[in-house]
Protein backbone atom coordinates (compact mmCIF):
# COMPACT_ATOMS: atom_id res chain seq x y z
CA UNK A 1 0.00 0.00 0.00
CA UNK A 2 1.21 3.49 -0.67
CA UNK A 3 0.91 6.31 2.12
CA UNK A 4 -1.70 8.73 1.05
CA UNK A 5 -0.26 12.34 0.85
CA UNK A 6 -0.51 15.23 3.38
CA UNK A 7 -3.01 17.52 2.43
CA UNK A 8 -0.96 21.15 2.04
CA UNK A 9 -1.74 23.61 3.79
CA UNK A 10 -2.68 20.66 6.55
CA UNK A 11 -6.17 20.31 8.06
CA UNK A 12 -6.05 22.19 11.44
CA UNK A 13 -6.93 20.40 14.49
CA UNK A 14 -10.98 21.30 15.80
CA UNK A 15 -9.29 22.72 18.31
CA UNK A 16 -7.10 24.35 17.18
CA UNK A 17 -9.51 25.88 14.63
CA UNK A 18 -11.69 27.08 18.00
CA UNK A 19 -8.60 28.83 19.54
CA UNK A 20 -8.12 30.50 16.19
CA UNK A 21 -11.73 32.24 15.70
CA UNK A 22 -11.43 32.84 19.73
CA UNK A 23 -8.14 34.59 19.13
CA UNK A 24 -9.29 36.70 16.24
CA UNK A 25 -12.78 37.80 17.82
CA UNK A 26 -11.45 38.61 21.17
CA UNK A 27 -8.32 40.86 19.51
CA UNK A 28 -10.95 42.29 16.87
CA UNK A 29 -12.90 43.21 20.14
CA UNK A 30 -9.99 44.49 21.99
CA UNK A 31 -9.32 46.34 19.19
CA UNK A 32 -12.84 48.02 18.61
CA UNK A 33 -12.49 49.27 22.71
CA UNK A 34 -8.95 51.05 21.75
CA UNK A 35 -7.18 49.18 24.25
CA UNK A 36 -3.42 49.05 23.11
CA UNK A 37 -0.14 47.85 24.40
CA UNK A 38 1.62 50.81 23.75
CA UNK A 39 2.26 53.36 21.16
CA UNK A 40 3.26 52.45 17.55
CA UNK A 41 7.07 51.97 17.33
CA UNK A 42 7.12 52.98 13.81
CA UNK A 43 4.69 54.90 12.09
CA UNK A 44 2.97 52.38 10.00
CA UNK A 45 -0.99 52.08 8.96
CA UNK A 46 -3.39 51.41 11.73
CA UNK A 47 -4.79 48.63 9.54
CA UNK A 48 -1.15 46.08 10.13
CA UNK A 49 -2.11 45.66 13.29
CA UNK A 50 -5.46 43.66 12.04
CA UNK A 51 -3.05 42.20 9.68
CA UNK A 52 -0.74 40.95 12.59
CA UNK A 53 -3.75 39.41 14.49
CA UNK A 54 -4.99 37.41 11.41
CA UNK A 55 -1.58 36.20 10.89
CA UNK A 56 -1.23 35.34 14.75
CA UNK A 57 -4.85 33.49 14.23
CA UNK A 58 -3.20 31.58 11.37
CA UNK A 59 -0.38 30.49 13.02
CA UNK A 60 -3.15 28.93 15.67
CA UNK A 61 -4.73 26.83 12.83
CA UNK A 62 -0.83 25.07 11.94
CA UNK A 63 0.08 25.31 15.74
CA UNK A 64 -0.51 21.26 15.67
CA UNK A 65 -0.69 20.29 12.38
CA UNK A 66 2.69 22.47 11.21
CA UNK A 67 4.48 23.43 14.41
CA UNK A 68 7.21 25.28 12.58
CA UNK A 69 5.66 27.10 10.52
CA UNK A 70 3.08 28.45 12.85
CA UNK A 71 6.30 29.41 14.71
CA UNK A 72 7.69 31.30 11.96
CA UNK A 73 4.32 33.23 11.13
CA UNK A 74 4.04 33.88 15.08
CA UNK A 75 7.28 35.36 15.12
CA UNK A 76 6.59 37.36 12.35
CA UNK A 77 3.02 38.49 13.09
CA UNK A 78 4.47 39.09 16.89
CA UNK A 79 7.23 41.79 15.26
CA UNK A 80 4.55 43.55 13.28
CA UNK A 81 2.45 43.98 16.27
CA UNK A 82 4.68 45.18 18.67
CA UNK A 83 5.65 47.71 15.84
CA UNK A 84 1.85 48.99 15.30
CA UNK A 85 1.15 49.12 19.43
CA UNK A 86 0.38 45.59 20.07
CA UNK A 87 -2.94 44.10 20.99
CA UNK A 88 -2.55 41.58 23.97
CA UNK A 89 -4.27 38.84 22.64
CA UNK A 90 -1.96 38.71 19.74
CA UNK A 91 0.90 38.34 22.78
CA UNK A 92 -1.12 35.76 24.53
CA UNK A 93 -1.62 33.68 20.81
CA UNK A 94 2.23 33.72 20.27
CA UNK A 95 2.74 31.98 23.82
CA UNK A 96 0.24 29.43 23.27
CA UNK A 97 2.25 28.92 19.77
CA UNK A 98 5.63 28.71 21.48
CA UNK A 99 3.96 25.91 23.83
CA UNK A 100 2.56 23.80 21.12
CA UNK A 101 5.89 24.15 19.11
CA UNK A 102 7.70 22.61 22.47
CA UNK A 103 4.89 20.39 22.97
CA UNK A 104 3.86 19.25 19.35
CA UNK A 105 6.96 19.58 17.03
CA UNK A 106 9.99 17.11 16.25
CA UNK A 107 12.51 16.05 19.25
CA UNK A 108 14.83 18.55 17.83
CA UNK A 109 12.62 21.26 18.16
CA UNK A 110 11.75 20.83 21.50
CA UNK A 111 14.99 20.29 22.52
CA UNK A 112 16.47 23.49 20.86
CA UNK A 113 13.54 26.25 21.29
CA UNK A 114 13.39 26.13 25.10
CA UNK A 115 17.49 27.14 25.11
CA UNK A 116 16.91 30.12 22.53
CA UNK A 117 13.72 31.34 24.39
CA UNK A 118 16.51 31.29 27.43
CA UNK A 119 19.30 32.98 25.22
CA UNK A 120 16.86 35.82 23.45
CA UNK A 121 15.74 36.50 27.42
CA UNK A 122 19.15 37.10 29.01
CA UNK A 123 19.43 38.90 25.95
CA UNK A 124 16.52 40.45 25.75
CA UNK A 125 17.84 41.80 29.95
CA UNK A 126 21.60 42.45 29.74
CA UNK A 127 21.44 44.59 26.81
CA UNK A 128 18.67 46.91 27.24
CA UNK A 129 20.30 47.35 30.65
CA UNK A 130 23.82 48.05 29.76
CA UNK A 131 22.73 50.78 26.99
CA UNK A 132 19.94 52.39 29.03
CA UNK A 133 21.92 52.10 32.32
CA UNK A 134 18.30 52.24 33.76
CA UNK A 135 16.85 49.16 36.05
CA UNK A 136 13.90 49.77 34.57
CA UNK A 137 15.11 47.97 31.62
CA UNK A 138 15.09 45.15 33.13
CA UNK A 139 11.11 44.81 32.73
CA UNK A 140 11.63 44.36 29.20
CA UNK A 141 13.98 40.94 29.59
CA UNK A 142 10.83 39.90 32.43
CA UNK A 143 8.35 40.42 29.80
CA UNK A 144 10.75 38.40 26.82
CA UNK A 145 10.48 35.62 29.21
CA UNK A 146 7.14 35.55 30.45
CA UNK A 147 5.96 35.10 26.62
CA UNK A 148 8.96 33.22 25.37
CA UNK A 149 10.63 30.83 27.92
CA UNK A 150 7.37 30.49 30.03
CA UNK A 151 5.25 28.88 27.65
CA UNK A 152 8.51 26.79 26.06
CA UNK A 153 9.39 25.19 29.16
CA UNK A 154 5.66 24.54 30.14
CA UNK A 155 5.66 22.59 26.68
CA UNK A 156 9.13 20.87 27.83
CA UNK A 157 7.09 19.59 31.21
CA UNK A 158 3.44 18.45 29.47
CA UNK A 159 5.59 16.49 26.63
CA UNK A 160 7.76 14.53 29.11
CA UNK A 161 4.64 13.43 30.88
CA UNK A 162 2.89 13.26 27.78
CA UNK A 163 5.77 10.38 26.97
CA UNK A 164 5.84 9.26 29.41
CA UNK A 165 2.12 8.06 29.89
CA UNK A 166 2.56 7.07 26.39
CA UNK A 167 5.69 4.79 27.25
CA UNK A 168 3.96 3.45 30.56
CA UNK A 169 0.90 2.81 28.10
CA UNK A 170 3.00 0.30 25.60
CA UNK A 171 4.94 -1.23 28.42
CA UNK A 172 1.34 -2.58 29.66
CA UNK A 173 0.28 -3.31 26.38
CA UNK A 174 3.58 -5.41 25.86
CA UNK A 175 2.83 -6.69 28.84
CA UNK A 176 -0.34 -7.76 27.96
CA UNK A 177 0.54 -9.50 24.87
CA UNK A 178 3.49 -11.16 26.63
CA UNK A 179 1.26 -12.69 28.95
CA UNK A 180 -1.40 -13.48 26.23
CA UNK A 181 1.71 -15.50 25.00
CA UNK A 182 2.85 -17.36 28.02
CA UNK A 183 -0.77 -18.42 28.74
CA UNK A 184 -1.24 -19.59 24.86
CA UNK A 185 1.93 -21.37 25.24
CA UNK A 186 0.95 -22.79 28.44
CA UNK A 187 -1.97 -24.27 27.62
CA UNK A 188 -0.51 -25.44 24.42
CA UNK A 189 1.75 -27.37 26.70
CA UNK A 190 -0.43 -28.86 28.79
CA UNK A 191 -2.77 -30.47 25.71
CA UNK A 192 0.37 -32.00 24.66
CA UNK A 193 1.32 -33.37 27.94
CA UNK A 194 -2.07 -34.58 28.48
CA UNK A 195 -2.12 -35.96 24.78
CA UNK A 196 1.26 -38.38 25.74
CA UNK A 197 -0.60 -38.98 29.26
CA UNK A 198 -3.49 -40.26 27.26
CA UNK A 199 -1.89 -41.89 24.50
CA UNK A 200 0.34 -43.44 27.38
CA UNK A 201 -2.03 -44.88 29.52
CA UNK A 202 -4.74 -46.25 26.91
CA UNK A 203 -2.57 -47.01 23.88
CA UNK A 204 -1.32 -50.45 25.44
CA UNK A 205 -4.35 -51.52 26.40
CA UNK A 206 -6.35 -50.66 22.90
CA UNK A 207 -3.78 -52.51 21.11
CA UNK A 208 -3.55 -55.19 23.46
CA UNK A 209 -7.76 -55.14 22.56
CA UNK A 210 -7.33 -54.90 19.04
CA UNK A 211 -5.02 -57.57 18.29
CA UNK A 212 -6.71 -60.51 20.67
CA UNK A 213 -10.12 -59.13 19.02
CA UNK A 214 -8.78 -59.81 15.80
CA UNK A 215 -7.34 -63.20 16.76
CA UNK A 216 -10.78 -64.26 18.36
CA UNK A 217 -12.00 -63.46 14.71
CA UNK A 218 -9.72 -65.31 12.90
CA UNK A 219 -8.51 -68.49 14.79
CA UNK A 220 -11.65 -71.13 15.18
CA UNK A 221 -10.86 -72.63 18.21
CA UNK A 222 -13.39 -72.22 21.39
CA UNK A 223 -10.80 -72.14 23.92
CA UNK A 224 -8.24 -69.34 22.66
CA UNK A 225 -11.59 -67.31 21.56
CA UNK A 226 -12.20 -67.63 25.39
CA UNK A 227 -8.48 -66.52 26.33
CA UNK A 228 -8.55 -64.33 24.01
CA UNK A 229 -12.37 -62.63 25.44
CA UNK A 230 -10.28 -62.41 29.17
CA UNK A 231 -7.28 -60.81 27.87
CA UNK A 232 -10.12 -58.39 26.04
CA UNK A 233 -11.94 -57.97 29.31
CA UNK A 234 -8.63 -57.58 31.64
CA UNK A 235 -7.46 -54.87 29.53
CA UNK A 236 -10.77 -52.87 28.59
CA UNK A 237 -11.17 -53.24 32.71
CA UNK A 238 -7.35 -51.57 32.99
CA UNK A 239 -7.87 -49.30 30.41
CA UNK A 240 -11.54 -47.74 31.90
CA UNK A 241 -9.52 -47.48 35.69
CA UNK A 242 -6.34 -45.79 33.45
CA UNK A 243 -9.03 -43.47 32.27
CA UNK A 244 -10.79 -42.28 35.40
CA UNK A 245 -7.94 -41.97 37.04
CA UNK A 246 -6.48 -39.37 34.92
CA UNK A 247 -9.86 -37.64 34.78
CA UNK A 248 -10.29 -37.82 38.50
CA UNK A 249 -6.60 -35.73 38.44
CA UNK A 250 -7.90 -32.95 36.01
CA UNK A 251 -10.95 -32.49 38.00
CA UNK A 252 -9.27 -32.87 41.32
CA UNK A 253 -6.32 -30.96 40.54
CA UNK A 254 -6.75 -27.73 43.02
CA UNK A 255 -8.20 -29.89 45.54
CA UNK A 256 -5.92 -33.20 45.92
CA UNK A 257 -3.68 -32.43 43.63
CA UNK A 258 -0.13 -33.40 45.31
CA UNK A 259 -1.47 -36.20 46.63
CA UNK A 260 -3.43 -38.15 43.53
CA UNK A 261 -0.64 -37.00 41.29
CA UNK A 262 2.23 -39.13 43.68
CA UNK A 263 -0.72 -41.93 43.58
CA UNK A 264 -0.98 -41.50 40.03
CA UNK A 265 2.69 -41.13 38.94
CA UNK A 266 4.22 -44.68 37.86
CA UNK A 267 7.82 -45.56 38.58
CA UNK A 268 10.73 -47.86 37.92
CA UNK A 269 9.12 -50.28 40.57
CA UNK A 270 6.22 -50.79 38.21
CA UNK A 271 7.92 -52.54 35.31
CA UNK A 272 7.39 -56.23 36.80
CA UNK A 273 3.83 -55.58 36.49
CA UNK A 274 4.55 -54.20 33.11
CA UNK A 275 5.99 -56.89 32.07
CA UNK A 276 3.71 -59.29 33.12
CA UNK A 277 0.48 -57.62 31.50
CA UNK A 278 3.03 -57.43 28.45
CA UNK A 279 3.53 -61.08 28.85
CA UNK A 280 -0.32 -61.73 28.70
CA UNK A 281 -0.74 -59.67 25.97
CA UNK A 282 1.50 -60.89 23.51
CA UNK A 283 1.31 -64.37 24.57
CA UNK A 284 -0.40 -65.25 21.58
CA UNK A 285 2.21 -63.36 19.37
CA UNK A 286 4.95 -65.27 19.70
CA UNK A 287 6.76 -62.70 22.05
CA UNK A 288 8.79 -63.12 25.29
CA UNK A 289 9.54 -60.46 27.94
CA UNK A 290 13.04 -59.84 29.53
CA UNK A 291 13.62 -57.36 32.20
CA UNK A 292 17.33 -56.62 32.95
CA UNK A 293 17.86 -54.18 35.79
CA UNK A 294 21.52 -53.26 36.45
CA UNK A 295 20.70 -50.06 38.70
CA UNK A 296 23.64 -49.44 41.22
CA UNK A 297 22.29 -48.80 44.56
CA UNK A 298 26.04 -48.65 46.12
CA UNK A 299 25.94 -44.83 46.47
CA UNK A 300 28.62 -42.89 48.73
CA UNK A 301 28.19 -42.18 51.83
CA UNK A 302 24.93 -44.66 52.05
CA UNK A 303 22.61 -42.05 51.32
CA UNK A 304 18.86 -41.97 51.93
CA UNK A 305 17.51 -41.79 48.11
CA UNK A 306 18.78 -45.78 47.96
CA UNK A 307 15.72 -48.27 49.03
CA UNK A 308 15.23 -49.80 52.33
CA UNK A 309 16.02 -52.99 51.36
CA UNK A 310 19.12 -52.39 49.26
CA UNK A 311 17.64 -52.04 46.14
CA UNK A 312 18.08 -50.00 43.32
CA UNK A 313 18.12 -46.20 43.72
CA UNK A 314 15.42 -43.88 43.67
CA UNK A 315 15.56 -41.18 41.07
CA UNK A 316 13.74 -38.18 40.43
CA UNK A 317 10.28 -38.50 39.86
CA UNK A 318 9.85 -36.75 36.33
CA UNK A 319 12.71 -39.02 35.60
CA UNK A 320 11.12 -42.32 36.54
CA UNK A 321 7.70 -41.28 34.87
CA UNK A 322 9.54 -40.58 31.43
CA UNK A 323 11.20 -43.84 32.17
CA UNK A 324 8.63 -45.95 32.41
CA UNK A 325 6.47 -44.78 29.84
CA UNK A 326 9.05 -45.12 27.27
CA UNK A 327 9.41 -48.68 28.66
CA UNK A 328 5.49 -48.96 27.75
CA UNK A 329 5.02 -47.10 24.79
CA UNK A 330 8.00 -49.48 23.14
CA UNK A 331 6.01 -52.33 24.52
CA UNK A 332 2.97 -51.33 23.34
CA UNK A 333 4.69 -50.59 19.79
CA UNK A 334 6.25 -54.60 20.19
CA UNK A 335 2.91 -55.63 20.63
CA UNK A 336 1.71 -54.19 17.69
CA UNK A 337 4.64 -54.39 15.27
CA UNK A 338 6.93 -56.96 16.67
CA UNK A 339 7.90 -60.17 14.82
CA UNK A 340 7.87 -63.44 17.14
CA UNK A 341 11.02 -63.75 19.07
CA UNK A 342 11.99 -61.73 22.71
CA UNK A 343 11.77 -58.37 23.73
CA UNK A 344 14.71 -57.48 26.14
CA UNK A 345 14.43 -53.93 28.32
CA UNK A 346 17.25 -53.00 29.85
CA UNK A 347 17.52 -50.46 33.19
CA UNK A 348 21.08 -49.49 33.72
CA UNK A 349 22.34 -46.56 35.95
CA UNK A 350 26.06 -46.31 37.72
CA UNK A 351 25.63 -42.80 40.51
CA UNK A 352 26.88 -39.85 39.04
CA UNK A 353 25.59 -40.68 35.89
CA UNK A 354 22.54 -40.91 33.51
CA UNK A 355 19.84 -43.24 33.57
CA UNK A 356 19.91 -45.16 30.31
CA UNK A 357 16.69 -47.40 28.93
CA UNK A 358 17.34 -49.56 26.33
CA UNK A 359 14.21 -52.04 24.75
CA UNK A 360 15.02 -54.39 21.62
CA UNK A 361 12.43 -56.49 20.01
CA UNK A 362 12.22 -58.55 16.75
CA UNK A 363 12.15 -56.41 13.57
CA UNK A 364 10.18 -57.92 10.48
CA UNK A 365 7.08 -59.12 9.59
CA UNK A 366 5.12 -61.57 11.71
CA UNK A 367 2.11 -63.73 11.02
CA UNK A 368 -1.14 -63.15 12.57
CA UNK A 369 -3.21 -59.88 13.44
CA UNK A 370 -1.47 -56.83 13.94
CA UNK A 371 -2.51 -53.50 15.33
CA UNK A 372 -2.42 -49.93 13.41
CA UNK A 373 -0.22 -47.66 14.48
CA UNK A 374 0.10 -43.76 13.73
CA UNK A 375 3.57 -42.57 14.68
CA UNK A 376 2.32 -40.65 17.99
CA UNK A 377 3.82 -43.03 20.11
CA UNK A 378 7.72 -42.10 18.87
CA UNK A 379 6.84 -38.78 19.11
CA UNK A 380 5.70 -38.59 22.55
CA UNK A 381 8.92 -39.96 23.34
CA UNK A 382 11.33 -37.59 21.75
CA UNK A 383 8.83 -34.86 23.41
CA UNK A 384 9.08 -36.57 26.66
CA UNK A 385 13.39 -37.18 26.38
CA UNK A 386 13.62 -33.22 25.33
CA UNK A 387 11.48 -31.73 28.46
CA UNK A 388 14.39 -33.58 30.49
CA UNK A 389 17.55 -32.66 28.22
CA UNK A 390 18.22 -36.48 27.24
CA UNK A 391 19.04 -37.86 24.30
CA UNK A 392 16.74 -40.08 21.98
CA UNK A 393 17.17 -42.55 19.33
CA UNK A 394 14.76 -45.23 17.46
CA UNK A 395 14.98 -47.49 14.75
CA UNK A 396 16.34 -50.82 13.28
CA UNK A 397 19.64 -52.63 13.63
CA UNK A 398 21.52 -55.79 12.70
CA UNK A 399 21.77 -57.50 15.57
CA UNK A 400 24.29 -60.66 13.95
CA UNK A 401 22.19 -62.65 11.82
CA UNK A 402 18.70 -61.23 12.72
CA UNK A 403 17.08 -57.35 12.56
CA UNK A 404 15.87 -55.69 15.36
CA UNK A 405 14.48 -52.52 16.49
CA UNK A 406 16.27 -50.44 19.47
CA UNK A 407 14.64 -47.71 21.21
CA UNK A 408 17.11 -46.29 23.38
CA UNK A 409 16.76 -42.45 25.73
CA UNK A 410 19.34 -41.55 27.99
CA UNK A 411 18.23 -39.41 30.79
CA UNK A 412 20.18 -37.07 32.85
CA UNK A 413 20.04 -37.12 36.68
CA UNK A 414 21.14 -34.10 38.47
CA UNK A 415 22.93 -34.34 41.81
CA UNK A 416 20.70 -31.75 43.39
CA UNK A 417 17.71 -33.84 42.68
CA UNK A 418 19.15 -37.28 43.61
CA UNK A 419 20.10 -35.98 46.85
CA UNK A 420 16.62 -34.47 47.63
């Protein structure tokens, strides 16, 4: 888009149109009464000084729109009066231009114009006093200032607070939008957590459905229809108590929030059970579960984050939860994907140093049913590795003579929050 043009000579301001036709009645009426300044200065025709005060009431039009140039006709129109006698609402329209010049114009002009106002006064004082050798004279550098340096620095003191309302004004509105921001972002956040909480907690269980549904389908045989019904049932029973349980949390969450969410939170201790709902599941797959567990509990100083009983470690909570559901979602994805053969997870973590999780299953094709899948499970992993600062990696490998596929995060433990 191109900028329209400025209309020339500019539009005047409504208000600034009103002080204008104020200005010029009021000095036409002073000037019907008689009532002068002074004397003429020069003889000139009466009929300038009605010149001087239309001028003065021009300058009043630009005094927003054109700051400098009403500045320059003031000055002008100021001269002429003074010269014919002077009316004094010309005088009192030239300090009301010298204001709006300070307080309307460029930086540069309201920067410059209060220190000549300042200059033309002490020299508007020391000279008149130094040729007349009079005091007296020193009324004349009063009045200079009064009509010059008066209304210039009053400009000076409106614009700074002028700016600064304005500044004060965009700092909230940046405010504003910054917070606008943070709670977008927020809640964008905490869909996508509760999308990998979701996809977490029901994915195993809908595949585990899915596949022994399709097997009941296919295979004719009364009794693994029947096994296949009670692995159905177990995990549609799982899956509903997986569901209220994270709906209980984000309709509890002000009131028992703390609480249900350590109820809620799974950890490393949960992986036998894991396992052995894996087992159930993909007993009719072909697959076998391993669980290898080569935690280090032999900390320094026997500290207290080691279990009772000598067992492995404890870690940080947001640790173990991203843990553990990377344990299940790779699982779940064996279930679905997995050729017959075993399925080895691996827990290893030495103090000091990151906790590593390792699951390997059969890559190829397999016979029998197999469950869809849609990608969301790898990325709720990577998602889940990066919130922590870990590293993440997925995909096949030649393991010898066979393929298999590795998902392996490492996860950083910091000392701070071992120790806590």
């Amino acid at each position: 888009m191109t900028a329209r043009p400025r209309p020339f000579p500019p539009r005047p301001h409504r208000d600034d149109l009103r002080i204008a036709v104020c200005g010029l009645l009021g000095g036409l009426l002073v000037w019907a009464l008689g009532l002068r300044n002074n004397g003429p200065i020069v003889d000139l025709p009466d009929w300038l000084i009605l010149l001087a005060l239309a001028a003065m009431s021009g300058a009043e039009l630009l005094r927003r729109s054109a700051p400098r140039t009403a500045l320059a006709t003031a000055t002008a129109a100021l001269a002429l009066d003074v010269c014919t006698g002077g009316l004094i609402i010309t005088i009192v329209m030239f300090t009301d231009v010298v204001y709006a010049a300070v307080l309307y114009g460029s930086p540069a002009t309201a920067r410059r114009l209060p220190v000549l106002t300042v200059l033309l006064t002490v020299a508007a004082t020391v000279v008149p006093v130094a040729v007349l050798r009079d005091p007296r004279a020193l009324l004349l550098g009063i009045g200079v200032g009064v009509i010059t340096a008066a209304p210039a620095f009053t400009g000076v003191i409106i614009r700074e607070h002028r700016d600064a309302a304005r500044a004060a004004r965009l700092e909230a509105e940046q405010t504003a939008l910054l917070a606008e921001m943070d709670r977008t972002q927020a809640v964008v956040a905490e869909r996508a957590r509760m999308a990998r909480e979701l996809h977490d907690m029901v994915a195993n269980h809908l595949s585990a459905i899915a596949i022994h549904a399709t097997a009941a389908q296919s295979i004719d045989d009364p009794a693994a229809t029947r096994e296949a019904l009670g692995v159905i049932r177990e995990n549609s029973v799982q899956g509903l108590a997986e569901m209220r349980r994270l709906i209980g949390l984000l309709r509890d969450a002000k009131d028992s929030g703390a609480t249900a969410e350590a109820q809620a939170t799974p950890t490393l201790g949960g992986l036998d059970a894991l396992l052995r709902q894996a087992r159930a599941n993909g007993a009719s797959s072909g697959l076998t579960f391993t669980l290898q567990d080569d935690r280090r509990a032999d900390r320094q100083n026997d500290r207290q984050d080691t279990r009772a009983d000598g067992g492995a470690a404890r870690l940080p909570a947001p640790v173990e939860l991203a843990a553990y559901r990377i344990v299940q979602e790779s699982l779940t994805n064996a279930l679905k994907h997995a050729a017959p053969g075993e399925v080895t997870v691996r827990i290893a973590y030495a103090p000091g140093g990151p906790l590593t999780v390792s699951v390997t299953s059969p890559f190829g094709d397999r016979p029998g049913p197999r469950a869809p899948g849609s990608g969301a499970g790898l990325v709720g992993m990577r998602e889940r590795i990066a919130l922590l600062g870990g590293a993440f990696e997925a995909g096949p490998e030649n393991a010898g003579d066979r393929k298999t596929w590795r998902v392996r995060a490492t996860l950083p433990v910091r000392e701070e929050e071992e120790e806590r």
